[in-house]
C-alpha atoms as a PDB file:
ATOM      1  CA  UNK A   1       0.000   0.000   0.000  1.00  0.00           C
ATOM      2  CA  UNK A   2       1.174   3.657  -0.759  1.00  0.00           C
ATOM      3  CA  UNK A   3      -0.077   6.624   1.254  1.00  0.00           C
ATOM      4  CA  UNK A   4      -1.229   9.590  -0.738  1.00  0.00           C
ATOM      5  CA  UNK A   5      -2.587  12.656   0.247  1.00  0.00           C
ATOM      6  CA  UNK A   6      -6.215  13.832  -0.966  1.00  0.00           C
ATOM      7  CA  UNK A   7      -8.456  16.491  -0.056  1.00  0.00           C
ATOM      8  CA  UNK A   8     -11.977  15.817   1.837  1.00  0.00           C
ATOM      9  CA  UNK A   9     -15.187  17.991   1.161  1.00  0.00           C
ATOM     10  CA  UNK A  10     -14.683  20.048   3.924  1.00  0.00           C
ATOM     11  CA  UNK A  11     -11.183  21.062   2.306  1.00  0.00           C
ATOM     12  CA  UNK A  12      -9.215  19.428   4.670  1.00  0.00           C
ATOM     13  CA  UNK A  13      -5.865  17.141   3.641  1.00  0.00           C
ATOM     14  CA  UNK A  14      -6.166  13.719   4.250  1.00  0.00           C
ATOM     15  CA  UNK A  15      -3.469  10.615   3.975  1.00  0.00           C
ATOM     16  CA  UNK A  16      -5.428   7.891   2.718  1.00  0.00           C
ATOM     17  CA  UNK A  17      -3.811   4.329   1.533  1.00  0.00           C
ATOM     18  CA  UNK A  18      -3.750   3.438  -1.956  1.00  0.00           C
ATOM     19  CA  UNK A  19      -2.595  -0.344  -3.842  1.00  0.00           C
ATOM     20  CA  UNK A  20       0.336  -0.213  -5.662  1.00  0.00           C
ATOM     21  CA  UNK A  21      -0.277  -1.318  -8.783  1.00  0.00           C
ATOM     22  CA  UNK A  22       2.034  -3.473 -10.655  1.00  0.00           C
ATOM     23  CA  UNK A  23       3.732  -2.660 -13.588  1.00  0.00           C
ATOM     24  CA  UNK A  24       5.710  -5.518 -16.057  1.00  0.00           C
ATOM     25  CA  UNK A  25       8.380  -4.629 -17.769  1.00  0.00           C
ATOM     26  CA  UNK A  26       9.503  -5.120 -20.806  1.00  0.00           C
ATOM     27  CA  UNK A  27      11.419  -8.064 -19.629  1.00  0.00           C
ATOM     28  CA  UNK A  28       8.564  -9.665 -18.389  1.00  0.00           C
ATOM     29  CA  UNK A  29       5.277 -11.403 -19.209  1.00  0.00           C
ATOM     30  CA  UNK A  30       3.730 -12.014 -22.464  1.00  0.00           C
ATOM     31  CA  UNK A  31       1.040 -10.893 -25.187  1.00  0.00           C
ATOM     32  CA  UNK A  32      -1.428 -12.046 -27.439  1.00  0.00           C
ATOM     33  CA  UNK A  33       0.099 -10.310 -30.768  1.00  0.00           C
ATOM     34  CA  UNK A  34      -0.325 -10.853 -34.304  1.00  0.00           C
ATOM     35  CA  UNK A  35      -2.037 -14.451 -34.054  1.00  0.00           C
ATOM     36  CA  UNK A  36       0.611 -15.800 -31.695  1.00  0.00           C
ATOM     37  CA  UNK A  37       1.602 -15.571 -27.516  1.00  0.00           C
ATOM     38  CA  UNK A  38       5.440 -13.569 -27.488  1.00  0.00           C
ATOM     39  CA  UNK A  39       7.075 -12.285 -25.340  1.00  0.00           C
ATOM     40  CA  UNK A  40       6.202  -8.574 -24.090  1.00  0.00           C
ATOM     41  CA  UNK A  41       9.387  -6.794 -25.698  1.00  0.00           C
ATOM     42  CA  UNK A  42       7.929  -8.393 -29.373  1.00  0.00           C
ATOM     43  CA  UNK A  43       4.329  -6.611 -29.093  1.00  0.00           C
ATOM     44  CA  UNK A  44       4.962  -3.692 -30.951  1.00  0.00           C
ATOM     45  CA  UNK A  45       2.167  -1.489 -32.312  1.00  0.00           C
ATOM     46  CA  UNK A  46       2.526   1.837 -34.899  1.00  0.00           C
ATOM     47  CA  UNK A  47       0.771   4.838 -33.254  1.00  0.00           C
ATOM     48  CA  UNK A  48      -1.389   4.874 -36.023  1.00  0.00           C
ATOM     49  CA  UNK A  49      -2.890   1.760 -35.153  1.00  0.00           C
ATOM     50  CA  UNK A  50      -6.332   1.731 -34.963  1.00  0.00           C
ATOM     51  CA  UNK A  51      -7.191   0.146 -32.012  1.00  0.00           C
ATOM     52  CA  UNK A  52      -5.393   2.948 -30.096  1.00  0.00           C
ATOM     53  CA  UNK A  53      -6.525   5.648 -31.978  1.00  0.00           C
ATOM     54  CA  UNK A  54     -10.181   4.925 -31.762  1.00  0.00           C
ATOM     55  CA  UNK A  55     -10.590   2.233 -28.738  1.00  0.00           C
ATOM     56  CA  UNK A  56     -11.545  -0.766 -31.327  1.00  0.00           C
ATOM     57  CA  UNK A  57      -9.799  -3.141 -28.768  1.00  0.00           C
ATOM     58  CA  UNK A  58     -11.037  -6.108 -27.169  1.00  0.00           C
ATOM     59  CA  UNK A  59      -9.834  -7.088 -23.598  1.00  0.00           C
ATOM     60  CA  UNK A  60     -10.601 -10.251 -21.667  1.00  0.00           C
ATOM     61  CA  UNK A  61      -9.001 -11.142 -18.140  1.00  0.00           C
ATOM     62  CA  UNK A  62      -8.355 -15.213 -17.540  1.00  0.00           C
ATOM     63  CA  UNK A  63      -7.661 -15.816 -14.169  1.00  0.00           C
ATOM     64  CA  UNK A  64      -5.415 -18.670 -13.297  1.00  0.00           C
ATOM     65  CA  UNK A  65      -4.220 -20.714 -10.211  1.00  0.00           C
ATOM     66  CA  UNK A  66      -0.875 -22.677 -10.536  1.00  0.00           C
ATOM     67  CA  UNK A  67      -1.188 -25.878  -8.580  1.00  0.00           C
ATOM     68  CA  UNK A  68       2.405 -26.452  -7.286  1.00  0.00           C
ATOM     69  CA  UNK A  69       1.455 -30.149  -6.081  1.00  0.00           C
ATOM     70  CA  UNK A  70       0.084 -31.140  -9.434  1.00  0.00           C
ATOM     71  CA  UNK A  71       2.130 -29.084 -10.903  1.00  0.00           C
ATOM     72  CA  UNK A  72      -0.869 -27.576 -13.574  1.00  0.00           C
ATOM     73  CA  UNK A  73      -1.757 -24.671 -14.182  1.00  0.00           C
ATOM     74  CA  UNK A  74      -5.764 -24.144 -13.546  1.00  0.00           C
ATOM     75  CA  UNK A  75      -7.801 -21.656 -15.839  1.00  0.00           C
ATOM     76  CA  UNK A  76     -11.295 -20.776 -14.428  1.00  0.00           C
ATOM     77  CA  UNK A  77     -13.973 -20.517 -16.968  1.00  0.00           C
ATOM     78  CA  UNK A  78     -11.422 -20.309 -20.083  1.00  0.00           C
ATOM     79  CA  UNK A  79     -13.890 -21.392 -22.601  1.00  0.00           C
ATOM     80  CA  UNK A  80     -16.132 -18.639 -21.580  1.00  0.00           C
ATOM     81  CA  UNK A  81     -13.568 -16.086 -21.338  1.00  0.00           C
ATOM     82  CA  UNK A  82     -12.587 -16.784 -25.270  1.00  0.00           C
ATOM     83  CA  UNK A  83     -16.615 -16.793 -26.524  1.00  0.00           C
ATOM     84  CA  UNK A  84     -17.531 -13.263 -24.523  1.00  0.00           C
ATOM     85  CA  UNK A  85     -13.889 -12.188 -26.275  1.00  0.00           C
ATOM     86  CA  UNK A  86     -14.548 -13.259 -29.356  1.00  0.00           C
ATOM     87  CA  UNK A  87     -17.990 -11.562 -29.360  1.00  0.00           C
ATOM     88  CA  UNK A  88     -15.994  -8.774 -28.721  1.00  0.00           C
ATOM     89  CA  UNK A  89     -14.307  -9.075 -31.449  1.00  0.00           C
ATOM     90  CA  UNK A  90     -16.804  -9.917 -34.025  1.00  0.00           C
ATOM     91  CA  UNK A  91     -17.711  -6.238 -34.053  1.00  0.00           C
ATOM     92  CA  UNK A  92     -14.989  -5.227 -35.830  1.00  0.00           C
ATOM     93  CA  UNK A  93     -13.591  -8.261 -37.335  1.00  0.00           C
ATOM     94  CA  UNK A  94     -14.131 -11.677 -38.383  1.00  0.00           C
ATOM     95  CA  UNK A  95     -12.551 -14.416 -36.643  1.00  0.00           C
ATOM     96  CA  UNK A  96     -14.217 -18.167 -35.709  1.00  0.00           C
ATOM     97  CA  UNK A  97     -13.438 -19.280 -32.384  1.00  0.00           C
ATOM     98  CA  UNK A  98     -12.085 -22.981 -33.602  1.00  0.00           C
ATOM     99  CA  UNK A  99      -9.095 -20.694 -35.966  1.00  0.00           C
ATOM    100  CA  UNK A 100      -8.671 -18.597 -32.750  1.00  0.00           C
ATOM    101  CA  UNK A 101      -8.003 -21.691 -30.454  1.00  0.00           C
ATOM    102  CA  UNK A 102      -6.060 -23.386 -33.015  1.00  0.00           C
ATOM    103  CA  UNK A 103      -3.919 -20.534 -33.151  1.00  0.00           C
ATOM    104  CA  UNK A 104      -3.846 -20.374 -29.025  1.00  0.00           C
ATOM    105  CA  UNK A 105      -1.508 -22.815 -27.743  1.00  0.00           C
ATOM    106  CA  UNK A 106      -2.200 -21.773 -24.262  1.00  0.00           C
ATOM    107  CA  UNK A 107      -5.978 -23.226 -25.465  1.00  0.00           C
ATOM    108  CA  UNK A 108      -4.661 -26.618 -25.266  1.00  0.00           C
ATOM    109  CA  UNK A 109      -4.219 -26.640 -21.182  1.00  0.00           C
ATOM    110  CA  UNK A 110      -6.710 -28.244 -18.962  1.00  0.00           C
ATOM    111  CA  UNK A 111      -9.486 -25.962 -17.359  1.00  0.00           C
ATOM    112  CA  UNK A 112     -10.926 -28.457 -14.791  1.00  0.00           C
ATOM    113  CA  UNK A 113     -10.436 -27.219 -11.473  1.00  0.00           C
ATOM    114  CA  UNK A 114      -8.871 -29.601  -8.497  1.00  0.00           C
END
């Protein structure tokens, strides 16, 4: 938590607590880019892309559990997470979900919980 200082109706300063929120690197972590997972430092975009020009992007949060007994890594709801994203995505482009999965190898994992 980081302290930061904000003012309350009355005018007053106040020290609240904040989350710090974590940042990757470019040495770190890993995107969905051009039809294939690579590594952060690879997913380059030209400013006059048009996703960031006029907010045609798509986003989708999977959460996942690593199971260090089983040694698996546990997706919750994956399936679901793809279909909502691909929906998503179907308003600006077309893409079937079967291509999309094929293309995924991340797909491929398990999804059943422990």
């Amino acid at each position: 938590m980081t302290q930061i200082e904000t003012s309350t109706s009355d005018g007053q300063t106040a020290k609240v607590e904040a989350p710090k929120l974590p940042v990757l690197s470019l040495d770190e972590g890993y995107a969905y880019f051009d039809g294939r997972i690579v590594p952060m430092s690879e997913a380059k975009v030209s400013v006059a892309t048009h996703a960031l020009n006029y907010g045609t992007a798509c986003f989708e949060g999977i959460r996942g559990y690593w199971n260090a007994k089983h040694e698996q890594l546990y997706l919750l709801k994956l399936r679901e997470h793809y279909e909502r994203s691909l929906r998503s995505q179907l308003m600006t482009c077309a893409v079937s979900l079967s291509n999309w999965f094929e293309s995924m190898s991340i797909a491929r994992m398990p999804t059943c919980a422990p």
